[in-house]
Structure formats: C-alpha cells, structure tokens
C-alpha atoms as a PDB file:
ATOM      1  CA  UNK A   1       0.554  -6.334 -14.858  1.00  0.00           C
ATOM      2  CA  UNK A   2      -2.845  -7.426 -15.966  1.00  0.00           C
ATOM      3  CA  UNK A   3      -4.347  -7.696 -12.729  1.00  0.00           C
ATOM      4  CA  UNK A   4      -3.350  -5.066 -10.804  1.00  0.00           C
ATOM      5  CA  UNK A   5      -4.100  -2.543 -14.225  1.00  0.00           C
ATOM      6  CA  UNK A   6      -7.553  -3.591 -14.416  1.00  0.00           C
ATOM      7  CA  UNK A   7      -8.441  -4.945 -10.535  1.00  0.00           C
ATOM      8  CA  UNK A   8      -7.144  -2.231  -8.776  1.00  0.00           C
ATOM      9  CA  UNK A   9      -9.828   0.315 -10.184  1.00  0.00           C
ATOM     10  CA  UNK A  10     -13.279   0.465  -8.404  1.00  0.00           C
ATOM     11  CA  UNK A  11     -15.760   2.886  -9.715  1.00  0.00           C
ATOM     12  CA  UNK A  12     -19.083   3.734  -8.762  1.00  0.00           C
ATOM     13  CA  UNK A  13     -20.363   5.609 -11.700  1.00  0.00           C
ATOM     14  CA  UNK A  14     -22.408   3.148 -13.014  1.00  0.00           C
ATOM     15  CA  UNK A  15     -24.914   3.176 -10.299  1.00  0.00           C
ATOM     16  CA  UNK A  16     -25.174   6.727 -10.195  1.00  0.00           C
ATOM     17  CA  UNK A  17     -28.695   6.626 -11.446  1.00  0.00           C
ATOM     18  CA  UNK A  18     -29.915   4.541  -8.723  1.00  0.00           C
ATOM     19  CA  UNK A  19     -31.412   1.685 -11.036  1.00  0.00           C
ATOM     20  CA  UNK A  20     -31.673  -1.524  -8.822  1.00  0.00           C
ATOM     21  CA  UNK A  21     -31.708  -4.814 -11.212  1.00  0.00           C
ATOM     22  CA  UNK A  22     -33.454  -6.375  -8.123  1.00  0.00           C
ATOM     23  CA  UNK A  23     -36.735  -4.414  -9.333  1.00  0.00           C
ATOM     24  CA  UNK A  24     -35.987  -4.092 -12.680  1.00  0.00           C
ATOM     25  CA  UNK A  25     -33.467  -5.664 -15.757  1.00  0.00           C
ATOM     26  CA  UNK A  26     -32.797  -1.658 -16.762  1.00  0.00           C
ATOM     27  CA  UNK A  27     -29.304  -1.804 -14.828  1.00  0.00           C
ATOM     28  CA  UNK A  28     -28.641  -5.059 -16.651  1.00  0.00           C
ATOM     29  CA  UNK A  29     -29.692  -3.704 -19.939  1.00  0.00           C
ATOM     30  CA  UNK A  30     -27.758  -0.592 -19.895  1.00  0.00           C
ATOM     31  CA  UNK A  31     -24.351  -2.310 -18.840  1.00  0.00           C
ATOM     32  CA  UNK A  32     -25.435  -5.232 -21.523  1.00  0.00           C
ATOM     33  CA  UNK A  33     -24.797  -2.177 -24.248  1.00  0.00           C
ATOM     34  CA  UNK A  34     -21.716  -0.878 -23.010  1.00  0.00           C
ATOM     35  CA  UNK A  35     -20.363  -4.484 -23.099  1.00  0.00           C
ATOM     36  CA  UNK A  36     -21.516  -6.249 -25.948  1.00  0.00           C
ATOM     37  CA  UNK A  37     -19.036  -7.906 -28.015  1.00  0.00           C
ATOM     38  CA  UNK A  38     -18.354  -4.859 -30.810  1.00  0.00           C
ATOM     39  CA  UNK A  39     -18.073  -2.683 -27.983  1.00  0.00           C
ATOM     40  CA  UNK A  40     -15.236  -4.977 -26.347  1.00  0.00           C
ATOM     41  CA  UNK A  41     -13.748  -5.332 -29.583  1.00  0.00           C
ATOM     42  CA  UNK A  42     -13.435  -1.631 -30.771  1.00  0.00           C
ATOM     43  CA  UNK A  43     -11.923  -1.458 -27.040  1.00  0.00           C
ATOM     44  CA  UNK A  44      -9.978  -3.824 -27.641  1.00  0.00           C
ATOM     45  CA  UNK A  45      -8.305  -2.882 -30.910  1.00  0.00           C
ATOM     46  CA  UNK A  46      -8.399   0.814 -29.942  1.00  0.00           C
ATOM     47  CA  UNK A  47      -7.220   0.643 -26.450  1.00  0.00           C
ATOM     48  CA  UNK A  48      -5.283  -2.443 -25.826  1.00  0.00           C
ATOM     49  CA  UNK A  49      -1.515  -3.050 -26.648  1.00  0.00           C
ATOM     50  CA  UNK A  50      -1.247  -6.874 -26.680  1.00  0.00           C
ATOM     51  CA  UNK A  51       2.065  -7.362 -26.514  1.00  0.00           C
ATOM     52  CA  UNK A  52       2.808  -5.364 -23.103  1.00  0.00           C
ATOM     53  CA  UNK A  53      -0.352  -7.023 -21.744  1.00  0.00           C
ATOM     54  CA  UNK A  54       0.445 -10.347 -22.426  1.00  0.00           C
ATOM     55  CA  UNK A  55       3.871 -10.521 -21.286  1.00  0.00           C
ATOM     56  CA  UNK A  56       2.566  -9.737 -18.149  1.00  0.00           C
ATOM     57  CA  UNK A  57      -0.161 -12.879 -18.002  1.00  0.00           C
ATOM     58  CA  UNK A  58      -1.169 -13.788 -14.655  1.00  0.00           C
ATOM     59  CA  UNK A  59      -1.057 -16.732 -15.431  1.00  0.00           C
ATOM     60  CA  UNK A  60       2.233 -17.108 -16.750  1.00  0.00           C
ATOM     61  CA  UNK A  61       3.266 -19.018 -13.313  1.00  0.00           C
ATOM     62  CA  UNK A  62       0.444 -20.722 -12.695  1.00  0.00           C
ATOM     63  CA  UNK A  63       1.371 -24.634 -12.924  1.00  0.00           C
ATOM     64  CA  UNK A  64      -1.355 -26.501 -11.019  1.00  0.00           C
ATOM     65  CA  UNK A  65      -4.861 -25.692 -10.917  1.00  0.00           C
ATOM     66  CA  UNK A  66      -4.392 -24.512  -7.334  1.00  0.00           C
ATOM     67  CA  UNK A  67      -2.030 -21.689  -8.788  1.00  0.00           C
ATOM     68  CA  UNK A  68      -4.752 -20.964 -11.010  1.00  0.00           C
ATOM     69  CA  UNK A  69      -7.258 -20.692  -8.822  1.00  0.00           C
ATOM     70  CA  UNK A  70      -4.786 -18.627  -6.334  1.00  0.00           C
ATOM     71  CA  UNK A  71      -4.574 -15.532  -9.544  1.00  0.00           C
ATOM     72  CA  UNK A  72      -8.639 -15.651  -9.589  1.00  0.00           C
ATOM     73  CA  UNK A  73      -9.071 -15.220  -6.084  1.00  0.00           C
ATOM     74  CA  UNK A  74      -7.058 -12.317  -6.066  1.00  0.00           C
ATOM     75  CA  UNK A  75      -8.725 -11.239  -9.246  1.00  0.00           C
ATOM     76  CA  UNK A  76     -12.334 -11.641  -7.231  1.00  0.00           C
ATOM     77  CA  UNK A  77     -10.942 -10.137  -3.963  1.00  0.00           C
ATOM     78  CA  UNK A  78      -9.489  -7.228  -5.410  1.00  0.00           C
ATOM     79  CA  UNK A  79     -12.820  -6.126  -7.920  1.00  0.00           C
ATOM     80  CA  UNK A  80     -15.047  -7.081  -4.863  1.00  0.00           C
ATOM     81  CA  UNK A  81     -16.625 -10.021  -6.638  1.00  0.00           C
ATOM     82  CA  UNK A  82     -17.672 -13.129  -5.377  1.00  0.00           C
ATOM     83  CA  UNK A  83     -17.030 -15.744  -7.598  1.00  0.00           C
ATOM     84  CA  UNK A  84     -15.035 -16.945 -10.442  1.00  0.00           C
ATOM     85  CA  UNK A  85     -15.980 -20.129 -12.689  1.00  0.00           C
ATOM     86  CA  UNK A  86     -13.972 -21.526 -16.068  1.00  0.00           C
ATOM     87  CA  UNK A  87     -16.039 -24.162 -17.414  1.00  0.00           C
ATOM     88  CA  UNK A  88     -14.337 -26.268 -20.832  1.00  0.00           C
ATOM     89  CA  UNK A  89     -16.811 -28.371 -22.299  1.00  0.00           C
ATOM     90  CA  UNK A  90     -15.925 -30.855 -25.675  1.00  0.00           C
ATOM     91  CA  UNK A  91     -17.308 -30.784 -28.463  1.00  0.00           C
ATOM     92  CA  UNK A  92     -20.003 -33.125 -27.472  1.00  0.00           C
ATOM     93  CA  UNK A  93     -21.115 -30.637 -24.691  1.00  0.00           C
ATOM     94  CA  UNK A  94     -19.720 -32.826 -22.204  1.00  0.00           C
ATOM     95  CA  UNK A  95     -17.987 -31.373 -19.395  1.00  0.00           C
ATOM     96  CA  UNK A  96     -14.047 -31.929 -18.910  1.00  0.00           C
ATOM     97  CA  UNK A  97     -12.979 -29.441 -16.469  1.00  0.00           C
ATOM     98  CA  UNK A  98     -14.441 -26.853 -13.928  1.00  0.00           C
ATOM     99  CA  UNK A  99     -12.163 -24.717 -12.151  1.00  0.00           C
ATOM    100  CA  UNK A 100     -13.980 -22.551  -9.895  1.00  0.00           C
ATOM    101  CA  UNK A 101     -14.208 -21.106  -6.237  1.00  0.00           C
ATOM    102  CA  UNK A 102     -17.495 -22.297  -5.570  1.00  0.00           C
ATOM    103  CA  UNK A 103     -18.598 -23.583  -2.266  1.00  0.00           C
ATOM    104  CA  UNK A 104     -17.907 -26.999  -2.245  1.00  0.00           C
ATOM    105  CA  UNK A 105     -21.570 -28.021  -0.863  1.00  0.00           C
ATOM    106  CA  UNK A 106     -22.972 -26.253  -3.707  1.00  0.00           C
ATOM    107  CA  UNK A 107     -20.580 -27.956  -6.031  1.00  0.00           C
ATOM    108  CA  UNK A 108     -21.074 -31.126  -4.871  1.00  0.00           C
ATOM    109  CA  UNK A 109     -24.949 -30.871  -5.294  1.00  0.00           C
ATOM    110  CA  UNK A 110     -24.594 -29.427  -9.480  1.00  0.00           C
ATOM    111  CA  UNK A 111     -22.481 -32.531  -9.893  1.00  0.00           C
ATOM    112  CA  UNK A 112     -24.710 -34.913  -8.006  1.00  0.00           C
ATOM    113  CA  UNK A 113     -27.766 -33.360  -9.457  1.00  0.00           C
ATOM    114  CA  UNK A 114     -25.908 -33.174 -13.165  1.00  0.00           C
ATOM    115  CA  UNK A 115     -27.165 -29.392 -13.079  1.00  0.00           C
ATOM    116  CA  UNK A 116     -25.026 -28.823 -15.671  1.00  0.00           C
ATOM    117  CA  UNK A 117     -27.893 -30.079 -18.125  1.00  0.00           C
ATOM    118  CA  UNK A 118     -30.375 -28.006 -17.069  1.00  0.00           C
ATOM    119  CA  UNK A 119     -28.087 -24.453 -16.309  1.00  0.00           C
ATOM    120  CA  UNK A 120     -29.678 -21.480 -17.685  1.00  0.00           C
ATOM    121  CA  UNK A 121     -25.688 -19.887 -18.105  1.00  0.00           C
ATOM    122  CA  UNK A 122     -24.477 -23.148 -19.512  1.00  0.00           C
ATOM    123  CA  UNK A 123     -27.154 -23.272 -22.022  1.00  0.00           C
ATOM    124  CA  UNK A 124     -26.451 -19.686 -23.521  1.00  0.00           C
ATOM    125  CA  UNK A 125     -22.741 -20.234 -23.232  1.00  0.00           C
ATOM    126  CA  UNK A 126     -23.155 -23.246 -25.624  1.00  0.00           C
ATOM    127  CA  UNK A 127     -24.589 -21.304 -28.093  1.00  0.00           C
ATOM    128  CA  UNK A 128     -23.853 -17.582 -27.657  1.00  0.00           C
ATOM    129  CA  UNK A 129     -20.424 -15.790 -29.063  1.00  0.00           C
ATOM    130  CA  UNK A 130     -21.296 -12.665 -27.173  1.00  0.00           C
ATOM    131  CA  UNK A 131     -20.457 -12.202 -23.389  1.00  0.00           C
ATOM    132  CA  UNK A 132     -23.772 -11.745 -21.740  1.00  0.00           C
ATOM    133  CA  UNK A 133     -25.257 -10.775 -17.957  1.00  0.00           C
ATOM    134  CA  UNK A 134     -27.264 -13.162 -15.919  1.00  0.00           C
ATOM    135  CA  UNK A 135     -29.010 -12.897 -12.449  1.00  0.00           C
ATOM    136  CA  UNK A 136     -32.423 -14.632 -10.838  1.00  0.00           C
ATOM    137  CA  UNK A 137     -35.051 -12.319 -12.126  1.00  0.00           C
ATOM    138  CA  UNK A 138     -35.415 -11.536 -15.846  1.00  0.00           C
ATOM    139  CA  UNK A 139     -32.989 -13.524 -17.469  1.00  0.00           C
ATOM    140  CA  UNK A 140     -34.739 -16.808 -16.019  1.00  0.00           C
ATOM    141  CA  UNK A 141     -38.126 -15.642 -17.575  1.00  0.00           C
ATOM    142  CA  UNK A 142     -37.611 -18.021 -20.845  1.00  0.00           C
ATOM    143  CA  UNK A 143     -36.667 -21.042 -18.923  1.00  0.00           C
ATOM    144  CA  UNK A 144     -38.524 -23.842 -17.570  1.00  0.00           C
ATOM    145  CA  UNK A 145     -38.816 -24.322 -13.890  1.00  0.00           C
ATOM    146  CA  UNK A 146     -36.336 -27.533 -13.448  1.00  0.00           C
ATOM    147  CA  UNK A 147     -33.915 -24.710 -15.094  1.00  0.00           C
ATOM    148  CA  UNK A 148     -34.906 -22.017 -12.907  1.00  0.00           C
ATOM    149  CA  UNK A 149     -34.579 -24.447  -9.729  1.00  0.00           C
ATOM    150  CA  UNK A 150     -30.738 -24.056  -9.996  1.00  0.00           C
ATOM    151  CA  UNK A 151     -30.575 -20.500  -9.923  1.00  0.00           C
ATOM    152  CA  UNK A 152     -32.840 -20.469  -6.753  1.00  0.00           C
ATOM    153  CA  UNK A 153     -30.802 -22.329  -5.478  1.00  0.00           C
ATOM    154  CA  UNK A 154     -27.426 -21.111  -6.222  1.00  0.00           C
ATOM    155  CA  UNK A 155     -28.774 -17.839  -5.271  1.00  0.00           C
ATOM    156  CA  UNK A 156     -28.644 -19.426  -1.385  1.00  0.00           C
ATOM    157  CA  UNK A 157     -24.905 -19.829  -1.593  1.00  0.00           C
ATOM    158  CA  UNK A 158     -24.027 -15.891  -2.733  1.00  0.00           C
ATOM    159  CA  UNK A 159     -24.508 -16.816  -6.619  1.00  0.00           C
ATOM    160  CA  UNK A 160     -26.819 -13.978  -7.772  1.00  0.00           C
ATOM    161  CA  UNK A 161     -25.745 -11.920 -10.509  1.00  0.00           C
ATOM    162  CA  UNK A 162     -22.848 -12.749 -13.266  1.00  0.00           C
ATOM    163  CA  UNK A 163     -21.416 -11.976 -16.354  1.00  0.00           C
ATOM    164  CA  UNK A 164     -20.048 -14.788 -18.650  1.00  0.00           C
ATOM    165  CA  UNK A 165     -17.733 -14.910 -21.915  1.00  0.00           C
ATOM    166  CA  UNK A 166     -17.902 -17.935 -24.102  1.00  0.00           C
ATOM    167  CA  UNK A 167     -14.942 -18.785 -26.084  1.00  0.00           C
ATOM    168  CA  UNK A 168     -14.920 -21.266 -28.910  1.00  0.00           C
ATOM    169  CA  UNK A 169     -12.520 -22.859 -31.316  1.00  0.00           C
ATOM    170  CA  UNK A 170     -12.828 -24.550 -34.500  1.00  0.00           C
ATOM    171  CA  UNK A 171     -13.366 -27.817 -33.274  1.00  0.00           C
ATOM    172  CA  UNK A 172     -16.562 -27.260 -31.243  1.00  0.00           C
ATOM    173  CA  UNK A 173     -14.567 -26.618 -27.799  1.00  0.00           C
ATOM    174  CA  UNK A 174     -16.246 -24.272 -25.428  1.00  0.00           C
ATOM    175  CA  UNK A 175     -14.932 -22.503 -22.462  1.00  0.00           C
ATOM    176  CA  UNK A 176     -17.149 -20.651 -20.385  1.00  0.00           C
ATOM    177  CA  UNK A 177     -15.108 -17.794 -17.985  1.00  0.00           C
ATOM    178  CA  UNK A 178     -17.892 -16.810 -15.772  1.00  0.00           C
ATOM    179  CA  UNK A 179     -17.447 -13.724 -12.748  1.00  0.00           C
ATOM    180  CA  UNK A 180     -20.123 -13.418 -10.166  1.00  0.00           C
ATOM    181  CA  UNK A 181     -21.163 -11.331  -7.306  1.00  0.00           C
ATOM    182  CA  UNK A 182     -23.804 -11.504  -4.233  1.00  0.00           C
ATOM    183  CA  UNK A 183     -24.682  -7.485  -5.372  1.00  0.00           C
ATOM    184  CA  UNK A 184     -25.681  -6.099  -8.418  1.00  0.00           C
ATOM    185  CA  UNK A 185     -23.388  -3.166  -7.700  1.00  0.00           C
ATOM    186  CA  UNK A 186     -20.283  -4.793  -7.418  1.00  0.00           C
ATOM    187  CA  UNK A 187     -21.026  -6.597 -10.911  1.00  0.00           C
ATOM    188  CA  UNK A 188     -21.606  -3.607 -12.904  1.00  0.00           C
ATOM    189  CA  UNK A 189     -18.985  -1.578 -11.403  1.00  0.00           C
ATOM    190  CA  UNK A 190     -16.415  -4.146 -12.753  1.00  0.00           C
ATOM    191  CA  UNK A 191     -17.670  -4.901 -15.663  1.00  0.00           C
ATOM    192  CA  UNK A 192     -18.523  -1.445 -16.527  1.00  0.00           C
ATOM    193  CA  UNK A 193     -15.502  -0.161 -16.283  1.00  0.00           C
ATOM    194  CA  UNK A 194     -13.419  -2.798 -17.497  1.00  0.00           C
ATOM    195  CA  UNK A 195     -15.169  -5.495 -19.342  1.00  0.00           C
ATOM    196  CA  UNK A 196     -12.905  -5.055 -22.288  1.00  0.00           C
ATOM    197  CA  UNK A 197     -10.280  -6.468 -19.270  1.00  0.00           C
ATOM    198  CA  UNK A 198     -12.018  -9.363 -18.454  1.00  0.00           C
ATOM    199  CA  UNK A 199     -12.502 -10.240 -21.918  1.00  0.00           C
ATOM    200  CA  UNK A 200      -9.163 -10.521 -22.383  1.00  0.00           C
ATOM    201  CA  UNK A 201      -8.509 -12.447 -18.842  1.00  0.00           C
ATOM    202  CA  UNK A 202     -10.831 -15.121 -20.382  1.00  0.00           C
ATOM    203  CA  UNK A 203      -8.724 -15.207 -23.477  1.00  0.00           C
ATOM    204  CA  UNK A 204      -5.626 -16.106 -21.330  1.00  0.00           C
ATOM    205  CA  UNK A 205      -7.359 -18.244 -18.941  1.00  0.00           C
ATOM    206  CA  UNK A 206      -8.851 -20.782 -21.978  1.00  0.00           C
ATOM    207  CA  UNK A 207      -5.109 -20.254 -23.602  1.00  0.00           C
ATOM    208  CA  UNK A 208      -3.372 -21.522 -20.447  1.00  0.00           C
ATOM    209  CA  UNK A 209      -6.046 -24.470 -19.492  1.00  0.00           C
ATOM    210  CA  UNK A 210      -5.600 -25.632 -22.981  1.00  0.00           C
ATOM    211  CA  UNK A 211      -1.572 -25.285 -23.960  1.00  0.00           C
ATOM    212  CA  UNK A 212      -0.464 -26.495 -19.570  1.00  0.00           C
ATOM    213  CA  UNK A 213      -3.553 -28.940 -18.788  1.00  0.00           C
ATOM    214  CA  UNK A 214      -4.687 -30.343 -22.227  1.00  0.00           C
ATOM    215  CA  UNK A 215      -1.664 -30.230 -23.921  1.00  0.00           C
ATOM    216  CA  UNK A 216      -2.443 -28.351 -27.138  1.00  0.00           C
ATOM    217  CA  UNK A 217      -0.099 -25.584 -27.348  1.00  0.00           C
ATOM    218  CA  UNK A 218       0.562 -25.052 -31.020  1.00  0.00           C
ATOM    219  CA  UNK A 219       3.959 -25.721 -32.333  1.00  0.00           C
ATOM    220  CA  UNK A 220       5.882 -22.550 -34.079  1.00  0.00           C
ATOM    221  CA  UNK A 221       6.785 -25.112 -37.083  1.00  0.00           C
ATOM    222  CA  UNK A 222       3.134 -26.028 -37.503  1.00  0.00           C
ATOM    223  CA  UNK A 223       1.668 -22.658 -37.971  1.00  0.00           C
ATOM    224  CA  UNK A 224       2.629 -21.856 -41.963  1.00  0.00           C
ATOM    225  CA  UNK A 225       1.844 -18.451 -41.691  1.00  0.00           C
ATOM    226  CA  UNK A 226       2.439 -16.325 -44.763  1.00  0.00           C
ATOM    227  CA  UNK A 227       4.380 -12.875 -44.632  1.00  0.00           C
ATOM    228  CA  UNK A 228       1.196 -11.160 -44.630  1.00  0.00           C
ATOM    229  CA  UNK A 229      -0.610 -13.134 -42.317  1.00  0.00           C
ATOM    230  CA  UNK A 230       2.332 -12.448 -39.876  1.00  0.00           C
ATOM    231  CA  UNK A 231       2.108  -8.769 -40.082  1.00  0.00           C
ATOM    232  CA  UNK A 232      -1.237  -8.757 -39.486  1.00  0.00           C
ATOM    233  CA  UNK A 233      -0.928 -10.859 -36.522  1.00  0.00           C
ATOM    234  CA  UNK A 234       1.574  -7.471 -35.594  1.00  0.00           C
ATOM    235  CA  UNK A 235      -0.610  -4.650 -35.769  1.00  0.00           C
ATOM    236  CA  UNK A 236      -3.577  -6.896 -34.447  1.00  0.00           C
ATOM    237  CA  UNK A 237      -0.481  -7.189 -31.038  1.00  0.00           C
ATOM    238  CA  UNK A 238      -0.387  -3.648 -31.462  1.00  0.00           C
ATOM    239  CA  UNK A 239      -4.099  -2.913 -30.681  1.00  0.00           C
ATOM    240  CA  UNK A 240      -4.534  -1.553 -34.498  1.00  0.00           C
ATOM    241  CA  UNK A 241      -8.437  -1.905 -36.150  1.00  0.00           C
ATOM    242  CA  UNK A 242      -9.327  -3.867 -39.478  1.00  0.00           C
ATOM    243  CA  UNK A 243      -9.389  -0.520 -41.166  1.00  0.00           C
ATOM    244  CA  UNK A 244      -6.244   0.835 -39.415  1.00  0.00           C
ATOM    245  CA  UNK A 245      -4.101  -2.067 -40.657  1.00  0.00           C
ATOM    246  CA  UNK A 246      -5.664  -2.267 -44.371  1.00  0.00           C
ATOM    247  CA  UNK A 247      -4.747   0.938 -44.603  1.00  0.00           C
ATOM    248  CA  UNK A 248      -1.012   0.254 -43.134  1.00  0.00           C
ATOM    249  CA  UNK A 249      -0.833  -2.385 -45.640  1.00  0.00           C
ATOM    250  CA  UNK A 250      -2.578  -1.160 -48.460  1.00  0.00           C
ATOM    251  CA  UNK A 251      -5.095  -3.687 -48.713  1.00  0.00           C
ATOM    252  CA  UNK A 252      -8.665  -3.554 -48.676  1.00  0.00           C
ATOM    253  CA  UNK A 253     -10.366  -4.346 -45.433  1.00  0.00           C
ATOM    254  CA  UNK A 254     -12.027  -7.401 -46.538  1.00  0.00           C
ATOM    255  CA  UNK A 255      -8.809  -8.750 -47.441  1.00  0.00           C
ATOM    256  CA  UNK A 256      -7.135  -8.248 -44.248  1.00  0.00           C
ATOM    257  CA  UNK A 257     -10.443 -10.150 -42.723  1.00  0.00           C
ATOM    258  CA  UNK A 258      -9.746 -12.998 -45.455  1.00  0.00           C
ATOM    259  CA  UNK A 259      -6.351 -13.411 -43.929  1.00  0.00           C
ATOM    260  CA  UNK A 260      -7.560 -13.056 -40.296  1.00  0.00           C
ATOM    261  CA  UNK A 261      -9.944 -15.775 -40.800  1.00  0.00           C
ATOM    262  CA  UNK A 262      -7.070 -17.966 -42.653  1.00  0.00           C
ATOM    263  CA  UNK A 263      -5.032 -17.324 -39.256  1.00  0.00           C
ATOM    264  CA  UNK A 264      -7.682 -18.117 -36.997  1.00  0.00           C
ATOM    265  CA  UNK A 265      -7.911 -21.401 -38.203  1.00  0.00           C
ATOM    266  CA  UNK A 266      -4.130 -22.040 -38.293  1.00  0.00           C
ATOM    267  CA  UNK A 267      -4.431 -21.292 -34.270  1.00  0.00           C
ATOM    268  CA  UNK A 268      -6.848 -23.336 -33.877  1.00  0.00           C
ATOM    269  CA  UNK A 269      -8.003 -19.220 -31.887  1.00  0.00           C
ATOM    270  CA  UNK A 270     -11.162 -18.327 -31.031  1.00  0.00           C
ATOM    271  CA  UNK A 271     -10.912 -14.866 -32.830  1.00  0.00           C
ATOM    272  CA  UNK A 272      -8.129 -12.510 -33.880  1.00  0.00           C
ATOM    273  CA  UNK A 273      -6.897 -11.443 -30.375  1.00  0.00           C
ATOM    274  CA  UNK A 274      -6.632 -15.002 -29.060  1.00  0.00           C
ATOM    275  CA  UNK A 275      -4.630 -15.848 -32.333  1.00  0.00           C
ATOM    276  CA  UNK A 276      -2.481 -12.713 -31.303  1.00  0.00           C
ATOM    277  CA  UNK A 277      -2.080 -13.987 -27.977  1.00  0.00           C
ATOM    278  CA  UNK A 278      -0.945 -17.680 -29.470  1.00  0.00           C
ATOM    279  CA  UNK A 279       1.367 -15.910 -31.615  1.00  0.00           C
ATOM    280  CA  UNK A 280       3.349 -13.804 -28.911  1.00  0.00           C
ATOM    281  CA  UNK A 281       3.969 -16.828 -26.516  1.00  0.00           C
ATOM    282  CA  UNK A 282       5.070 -18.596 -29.081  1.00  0.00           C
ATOM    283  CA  UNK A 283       7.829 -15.972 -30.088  1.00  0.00           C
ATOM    284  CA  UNK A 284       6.090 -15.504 -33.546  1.00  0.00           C
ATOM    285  CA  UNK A 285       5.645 -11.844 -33.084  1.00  0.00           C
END
C-alpha cells in the first residue's frame, strides 16, 4: 500500500551534515532543491507506477472525516511527524473545510481570531503551484508582524516546521495538504526521502474530499476523451515522461502537452497525475 511503502522508511541521511535550520535556513534550502516541483515530477514520471499505487489509496475506505483523519494519523505516527492539515478554500479564498489534527485550543483560537487571513502558509498556498517549506525563522522575514504573531504562536502548541503542497483546479479551488513537525529533523527526513510520496498523498487526499464530501466526482460519460487523449492518460498511469510517451506515440512532445492540457481541463485535475488518478477510479484506464 501507499502508506506503509512510503511511511515505513525513516532515514537519517539528510542531517548528516549537521546543519540546524534553528540557526540557519541552509537545511531548509538544501531540502527546498531536492523537492521542488520538477524534481517531484521527474520522480514522479520516472519512478512511480500509478496504477499499482492508486489501487491501493488509503483512502479508498475512508467515509467520514473521522476515517480520514484516522489514515493521517497513522501517516504522522508512522514518519514521526506531528501534524497533518488539508485546508480547501473556494474560489473566493474563503474557507470550506479544514481537516486537521490540530489541538483543538489552538484551533479554536485561528477560527476565533480568523487567522486564516493573516497565515503566512495560507498566503503562499493561495498563490504558489510549487510545494514549499515553512518554519518560524526565515520564512517569516517578509511578513508583517500581525502575520508573524500566528506562527509564534502556533509554535507554542508543537507547530514549528512544515512542508505544504497546494493543489488547484480550473475553477480557482485550492487545497492546501500541509505536514508538520515539532523538529526540523523529523521534517526533512520525510520529506527528503519521500516527498515525491507525499505529493502524491495530497493528490488523493484533494481527490477524495472533493468526489465523497463535495460531491464532484466526474462522470465516465462526461469526460469525451479522444483515443489519443486516452492513451496518454495510459503511459502518464504507467509513470512514462512527456518525451517517453511522444516518442511511444510518435508525436512531438509539444503535442502530447497540447493534449495533456486538453485532458486536464476535461478533469477538471490539477495537473497530469491527478487527471491520471481521476481516470483510474473511474475505470477509464
């Protein structure tokens, strides 16, 4: 499964240097380059089979919240992180749904004190398509102090250093998959490792909040997808790159991105994997 391929493994090698991110951002900044968004994406289509992955979604029992909430715990407990946090926001920025293991004192005060207005993470989530690191030191440098104020004091309950992934679709939705640890160790040896992983954990998580708690699973009859836009959608299951499957196809490599796009939209996906992911569940591929 899923979890137990990626939260089973605990490695240490990427504090073998020593850096602390408490003194400086350098720890931050090297695991920031192994896990930019190209990076997880050549891992991705290099690395990952989709369809053996995704028939074994976490999630795939998961009918309340609770249940949800039950696979992330295990997810946090087993990678030695503290947190979890899935954040869906409309189109309008406002905020429809927060599933997250928080304390509940320290969620009570971010809704009482409408912190999500003024959260540093929230703020570059809105914006950002690339899966970024946060903690209470550098990262809070740009941001003004009523912004700061809620990382000082989330840092009280545990909530020190993170690592979120945006996802957006076409119609201005946002979900925000956050992880988050008390130690800067614990972070970067999960998402060091396997941030490719979590990437796609996100993927499912906003795919199975949407389709069981929104109610905008995609019907099979409603998709219209061309011949070649469904054999793309195959070799995308099958982990294959832009250039692997142009040249499977005999097309150029801008075409295959011309039909990519063209699926995308017919997902209503965030990118080409979560299209892929659609697209299995659905029995399409």
């Amino acid at each position: 499964m899923l979890v137990s391929s990626f939260w089973g493994k605990n490695s240490t090698a990427a504090r073998a240097g020593g850096t602390s991110i408490s003194d400086s951002n350098a720890g931050f900044a090297g695991a920031a380059r192994c896990c930019t968004l190209p990076h997880i994406r050549e891992r991705l289509e290099g690395t990952i089979t989709f369809t053996s992955q995704i028939q074994d979604n976490p999630f795939a029992a998961a009918e309340d919240i609770e249940s949800v909430c039950s696979v992330l715990d295990h997810v946090a407990v087993r990678n030695g992180l503290t947190y979890f946090s899935y954040l869906q926001l409309s189109g309008s920025g406002q905020c429809e749904r927060l599933v997250a293991n928080y304390p509940s004192e320290w969620r009570a005060r971010y809704d009482s004190k409408l912190y999500i207005h003024y959260d540093p993470v929230v703020a570059v989530g809105r914006q950002s398509r690339l899966p970024f690191f946060w903690n209470n030191t550098g990262f809070l440098a740009p941001y003004r102090k009523s912004q700061k104020r809620v990382f000082h004091e989330a840092g009280s309950y545990g909530i020190n250093y993170g690592y979120s992934i945006p996802i957006v679709g076409r119609n201005g939705e946002c979900g925000l998959f956050s992880v988050a640890a008390r130690q800067e160790g614990a972070l970067i040896d999960a998402m060091g490792v396997s941030a490719h992983v979590v990437y796609l954990l996100a993927l499912q998580l906003h795919d199975h909040i949407l389709s069981r708690f929104a109610g905008s699973r995609p019907q099979a009859a409603q998709m219209d997808l061309t011949a070649r836009e469904l054999e793309c959608l195959r070799w995308a299951a099958e982990g294959l790159t832009t250039e692997q499957i142009a040249d499977r196809m005999s097309l150029a490599s801008a075409t295959v991105n011309y039909h990519f796009n063209k699926i995308v939209l017919k997902f209503d996906a965030a990118n080409r994997h979560h299209a892929a992911i659609k697209a299995i569940r659905l029995g399409l591929i």
